[in-house]
N, C-alpha and C. Protein backbone atom coordinates (compact mmCIF):
# COMPACT_ATOMS: atom_id res chain seq x y z
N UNK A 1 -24.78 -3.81 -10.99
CA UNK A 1 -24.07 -4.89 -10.35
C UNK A 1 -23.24 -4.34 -9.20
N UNK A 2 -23.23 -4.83 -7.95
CA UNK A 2 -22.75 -4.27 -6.72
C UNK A 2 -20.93 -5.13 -6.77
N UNK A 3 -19.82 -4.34 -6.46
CA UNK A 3 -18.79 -5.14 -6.59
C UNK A 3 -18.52 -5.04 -5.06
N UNK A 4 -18.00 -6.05 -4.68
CA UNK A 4 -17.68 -6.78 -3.73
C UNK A 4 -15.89 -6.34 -3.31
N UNK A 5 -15.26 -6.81 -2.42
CA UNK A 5 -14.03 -6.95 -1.91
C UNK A 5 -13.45 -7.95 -3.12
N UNK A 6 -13.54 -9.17 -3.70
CA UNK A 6 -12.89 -9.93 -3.82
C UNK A 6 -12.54 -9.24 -5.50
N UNK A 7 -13.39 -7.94 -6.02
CA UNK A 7 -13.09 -7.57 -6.85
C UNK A 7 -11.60 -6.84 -7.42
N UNK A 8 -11.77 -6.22 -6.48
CA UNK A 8 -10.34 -4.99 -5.66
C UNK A 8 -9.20 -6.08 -5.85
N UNK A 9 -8.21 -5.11 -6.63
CA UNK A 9 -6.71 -5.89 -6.33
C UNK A 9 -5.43 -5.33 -6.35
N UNK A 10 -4.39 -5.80 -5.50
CA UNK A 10 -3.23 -5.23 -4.97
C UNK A 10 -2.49 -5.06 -5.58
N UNK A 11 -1.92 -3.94 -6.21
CA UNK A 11 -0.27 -4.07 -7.09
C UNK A 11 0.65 -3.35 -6.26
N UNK A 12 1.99 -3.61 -6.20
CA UNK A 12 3.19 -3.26 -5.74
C UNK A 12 3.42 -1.85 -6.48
N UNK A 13 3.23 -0.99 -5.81
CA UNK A 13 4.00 0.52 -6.23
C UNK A 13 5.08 0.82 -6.13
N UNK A 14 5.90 0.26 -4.48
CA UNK A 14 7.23 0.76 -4.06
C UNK A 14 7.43 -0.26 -2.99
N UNK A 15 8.54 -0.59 -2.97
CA UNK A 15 9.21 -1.57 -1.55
C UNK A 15 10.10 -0.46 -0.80
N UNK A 16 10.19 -0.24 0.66
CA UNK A 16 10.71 0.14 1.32
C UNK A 16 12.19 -0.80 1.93
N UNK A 17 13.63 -0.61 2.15
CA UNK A 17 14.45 -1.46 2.62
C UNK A 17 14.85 -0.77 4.12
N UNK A 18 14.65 -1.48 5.27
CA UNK A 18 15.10 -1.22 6.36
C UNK A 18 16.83 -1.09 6.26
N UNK A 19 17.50 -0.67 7.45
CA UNK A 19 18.32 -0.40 7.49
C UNK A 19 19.17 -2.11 6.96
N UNK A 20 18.91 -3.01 7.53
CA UNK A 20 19.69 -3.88 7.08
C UNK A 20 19.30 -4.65 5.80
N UNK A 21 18.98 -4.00 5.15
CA UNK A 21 18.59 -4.39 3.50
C UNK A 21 17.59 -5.09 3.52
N UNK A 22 16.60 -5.41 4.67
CA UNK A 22 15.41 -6.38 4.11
C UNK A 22 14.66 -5.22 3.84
N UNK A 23 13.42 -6.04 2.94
CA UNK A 23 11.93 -5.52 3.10
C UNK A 23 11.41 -4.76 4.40
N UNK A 24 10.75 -3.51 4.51
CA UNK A 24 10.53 -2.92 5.85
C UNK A 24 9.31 -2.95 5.80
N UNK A 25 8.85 -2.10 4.20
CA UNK A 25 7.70 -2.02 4.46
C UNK A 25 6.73 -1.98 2.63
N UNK A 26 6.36 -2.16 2.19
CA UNK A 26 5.43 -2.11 0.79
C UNK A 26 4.05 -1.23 0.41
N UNK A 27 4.54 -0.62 -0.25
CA UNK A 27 2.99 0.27 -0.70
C UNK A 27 2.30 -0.23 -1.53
N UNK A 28 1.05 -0.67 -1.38
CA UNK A 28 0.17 -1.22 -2.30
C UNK A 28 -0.72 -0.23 -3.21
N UNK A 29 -1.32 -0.12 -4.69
CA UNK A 29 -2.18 0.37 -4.66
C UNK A 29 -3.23 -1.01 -4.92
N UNK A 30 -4.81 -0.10 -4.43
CA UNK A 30 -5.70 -1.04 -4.60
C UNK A 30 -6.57 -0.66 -5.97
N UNK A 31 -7.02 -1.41 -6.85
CA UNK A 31 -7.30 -1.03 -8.02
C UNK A 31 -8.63 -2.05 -8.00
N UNK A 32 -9.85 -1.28 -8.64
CA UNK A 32 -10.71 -2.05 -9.16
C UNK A 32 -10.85 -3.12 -10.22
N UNK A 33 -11.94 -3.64 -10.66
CA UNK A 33 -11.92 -4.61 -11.57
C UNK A 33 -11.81 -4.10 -13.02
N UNK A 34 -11.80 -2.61 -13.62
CA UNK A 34 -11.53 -2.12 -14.39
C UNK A 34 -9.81 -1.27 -14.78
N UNK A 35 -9.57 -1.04 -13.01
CA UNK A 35 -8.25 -0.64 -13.30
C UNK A 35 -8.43 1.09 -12.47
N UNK A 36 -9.32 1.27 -11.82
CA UNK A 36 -9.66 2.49 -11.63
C UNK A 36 -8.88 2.50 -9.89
N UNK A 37 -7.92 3.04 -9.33
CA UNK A 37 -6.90 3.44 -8.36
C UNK A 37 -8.21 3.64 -7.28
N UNK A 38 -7.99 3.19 -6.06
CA UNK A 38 -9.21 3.28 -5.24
C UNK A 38 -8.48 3.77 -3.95
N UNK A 39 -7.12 3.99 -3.88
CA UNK A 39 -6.41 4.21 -3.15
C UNK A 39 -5.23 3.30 -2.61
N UNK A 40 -4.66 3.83 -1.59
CA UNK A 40 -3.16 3.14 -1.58
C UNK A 40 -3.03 2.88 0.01
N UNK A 41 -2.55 1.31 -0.18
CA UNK A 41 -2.36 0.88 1.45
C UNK A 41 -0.73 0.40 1.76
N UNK A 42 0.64 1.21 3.09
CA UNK A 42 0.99 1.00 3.45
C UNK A 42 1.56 -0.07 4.47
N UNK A 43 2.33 -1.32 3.73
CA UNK A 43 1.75 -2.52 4.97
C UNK A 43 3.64 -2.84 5.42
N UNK A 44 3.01 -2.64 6.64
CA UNK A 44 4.74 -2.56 7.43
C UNK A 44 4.64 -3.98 7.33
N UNK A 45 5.94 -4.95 6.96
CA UNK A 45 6.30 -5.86 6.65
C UNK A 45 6.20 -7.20 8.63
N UNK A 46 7.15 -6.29 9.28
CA UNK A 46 7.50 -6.97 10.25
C UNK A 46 5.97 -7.22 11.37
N UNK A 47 4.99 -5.79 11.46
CA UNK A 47 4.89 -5.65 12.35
C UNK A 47 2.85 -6.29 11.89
N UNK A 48 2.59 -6.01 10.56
CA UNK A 48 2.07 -6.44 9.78
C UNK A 48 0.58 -5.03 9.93
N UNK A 49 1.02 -3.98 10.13
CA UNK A 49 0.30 -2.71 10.53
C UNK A 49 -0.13 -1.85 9.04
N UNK A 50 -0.80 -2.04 8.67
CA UNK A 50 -1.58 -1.29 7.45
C UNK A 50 -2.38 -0.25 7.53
N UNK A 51 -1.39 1.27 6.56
CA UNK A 51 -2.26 2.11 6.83
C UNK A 51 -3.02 2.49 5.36
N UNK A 52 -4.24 3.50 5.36
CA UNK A 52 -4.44 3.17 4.15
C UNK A 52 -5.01 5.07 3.65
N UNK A 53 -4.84 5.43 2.75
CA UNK A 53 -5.12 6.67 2.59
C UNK A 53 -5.64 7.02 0.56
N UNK A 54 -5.88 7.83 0.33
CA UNK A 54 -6.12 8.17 -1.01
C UNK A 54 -4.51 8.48 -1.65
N UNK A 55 -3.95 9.07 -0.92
CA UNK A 55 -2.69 9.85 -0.77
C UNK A 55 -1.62 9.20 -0.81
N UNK A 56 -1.02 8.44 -2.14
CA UNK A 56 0.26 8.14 -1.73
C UNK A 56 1.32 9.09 -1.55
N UNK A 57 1.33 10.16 -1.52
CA UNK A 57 2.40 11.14 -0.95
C UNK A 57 2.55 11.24 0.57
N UNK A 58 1.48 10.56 0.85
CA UNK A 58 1.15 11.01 2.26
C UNK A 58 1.65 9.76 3.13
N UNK A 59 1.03 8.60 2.54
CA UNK A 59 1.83 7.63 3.08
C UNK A 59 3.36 6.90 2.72
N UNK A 60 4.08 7.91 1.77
CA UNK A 60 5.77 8.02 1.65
C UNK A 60 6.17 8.50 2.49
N UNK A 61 5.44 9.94 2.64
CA UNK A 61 5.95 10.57 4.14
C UNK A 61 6.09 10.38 5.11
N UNK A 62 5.19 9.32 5.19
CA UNK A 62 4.91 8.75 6.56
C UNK A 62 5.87 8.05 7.01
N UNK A 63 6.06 6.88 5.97
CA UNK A 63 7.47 6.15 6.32
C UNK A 63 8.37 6.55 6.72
N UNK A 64 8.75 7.69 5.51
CA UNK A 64 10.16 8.58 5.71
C UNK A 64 10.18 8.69 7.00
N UNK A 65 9.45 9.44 7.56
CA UNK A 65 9.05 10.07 9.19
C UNK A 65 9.18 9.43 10.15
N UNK A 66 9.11 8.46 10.23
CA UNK A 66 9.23 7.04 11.25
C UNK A 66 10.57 6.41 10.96
């Protein structure tokens, strides 16, 4: 059976707070229909810019860095 996009789903790992206490930015992981981590997508809140990597260490850093 071939799985599709609509299989894949988003959970909240970590919220980022900009300097004035909102939401900046959210790390998603994306998880299959069994639960299996398919990787992790960075989605800047304001600007609506999503990055996406295997690596969530990589995209913490990233934030930090910016």
């Amino acid at each position: 059976m071939k799985k599709g996009f609509e299989d894949m789903e988003r959970k909240v790992v970590k919220m980022f707070a900009g300097e004035a206490g909102a939401v900046d930015a959210i790390l998603y992981k994306e998880v299959d229909s069994i639960g299996i981590t398919l990787g992790y997508i960075l989605h800047y809140v304001f600007s609506g810019e999503q990055l996406a990597n295997r690596d969530m260490n990589a995209l913490i850093s990233h934030y930090q860095n910016n």
